[in-house]
Protein backbone atom coordinates (compact mmCIF):
# COMPACT_ATOMS: atom_id res chain seq x y z
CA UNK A 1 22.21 13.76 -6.81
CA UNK A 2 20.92 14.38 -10.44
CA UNK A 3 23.97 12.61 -13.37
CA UNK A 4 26.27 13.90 -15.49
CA UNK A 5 24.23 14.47 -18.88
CA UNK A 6 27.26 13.02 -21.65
CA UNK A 7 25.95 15.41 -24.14
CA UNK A 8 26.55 18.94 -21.94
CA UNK A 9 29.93 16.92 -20.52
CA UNK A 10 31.20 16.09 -24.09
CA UNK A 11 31.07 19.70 -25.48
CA UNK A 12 31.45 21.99 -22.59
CA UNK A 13 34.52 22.18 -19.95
CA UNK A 14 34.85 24.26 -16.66
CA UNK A 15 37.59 26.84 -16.69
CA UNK A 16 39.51 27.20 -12.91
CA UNK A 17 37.27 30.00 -12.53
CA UNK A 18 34.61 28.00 -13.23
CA UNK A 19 33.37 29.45 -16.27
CA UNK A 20 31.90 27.68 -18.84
CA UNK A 21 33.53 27.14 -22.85
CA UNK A 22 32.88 26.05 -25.86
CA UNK A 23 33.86 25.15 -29.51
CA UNK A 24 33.18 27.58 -31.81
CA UNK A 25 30.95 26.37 -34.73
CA UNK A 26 31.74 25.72 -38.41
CA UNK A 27 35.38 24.35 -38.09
CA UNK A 28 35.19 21.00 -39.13
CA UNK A 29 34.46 21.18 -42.82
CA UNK A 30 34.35 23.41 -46.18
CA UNK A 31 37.46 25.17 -44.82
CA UNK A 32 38.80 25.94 -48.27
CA UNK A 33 35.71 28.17 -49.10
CA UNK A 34 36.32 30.07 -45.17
CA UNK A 35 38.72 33.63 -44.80
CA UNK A 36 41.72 33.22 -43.18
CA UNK A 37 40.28 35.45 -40.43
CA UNK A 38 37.15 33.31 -39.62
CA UNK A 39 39.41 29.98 -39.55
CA UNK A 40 41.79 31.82 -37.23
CA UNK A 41 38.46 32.66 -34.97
CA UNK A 42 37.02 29.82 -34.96
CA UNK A 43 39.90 27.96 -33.76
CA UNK A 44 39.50 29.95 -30.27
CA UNK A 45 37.71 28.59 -27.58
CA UNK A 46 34.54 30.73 -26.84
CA UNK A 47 33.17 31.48 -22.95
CA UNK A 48 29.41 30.78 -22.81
CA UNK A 49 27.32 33.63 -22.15
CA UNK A 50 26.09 33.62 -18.82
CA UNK A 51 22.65 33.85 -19.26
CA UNK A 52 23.00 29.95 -21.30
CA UNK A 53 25.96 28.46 -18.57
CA UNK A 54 24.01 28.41 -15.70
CA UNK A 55 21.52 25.83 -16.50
CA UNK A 56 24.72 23.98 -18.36
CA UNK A 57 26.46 24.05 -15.01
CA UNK A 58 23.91 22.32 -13.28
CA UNK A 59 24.26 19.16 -16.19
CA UNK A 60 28.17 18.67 -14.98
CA UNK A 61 29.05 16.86 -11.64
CA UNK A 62 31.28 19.85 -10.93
CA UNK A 63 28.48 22.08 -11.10
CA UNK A 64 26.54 21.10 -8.38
């Protein structure tokens, strides 16, 4: 059984359909200088592409 890798845990979650998301970049900081419309889009969640999730799954317990 491989671990959990705490980096992949900390910044990814598993949706009930077992897709993966993600925080969207770029919304931590300098948000006085940022549209209105690229705050409000970067305070969505994103869904990994599914090309990138599948070796990300594998990194979470849940994944196995």
């Amino acid at each position: 059984m491989q671990k959990t890798k705490k980096s992949v845990a900390k910044r990814f979650k598993l949706t009930a359909k077992g897709k993966l998301v993600r925080r969207t970049p770029g919304f931590r900081h300098l948000l006085g200088a940022k549209s209105t419309k690229s705050k409000r889009r970067a305070s969505r969640d994103k869904l990994v592409a599914e090309g990138h999730a599948k070796p990300l799954k594998r990194c979470l317990p849940t994944g196995l």
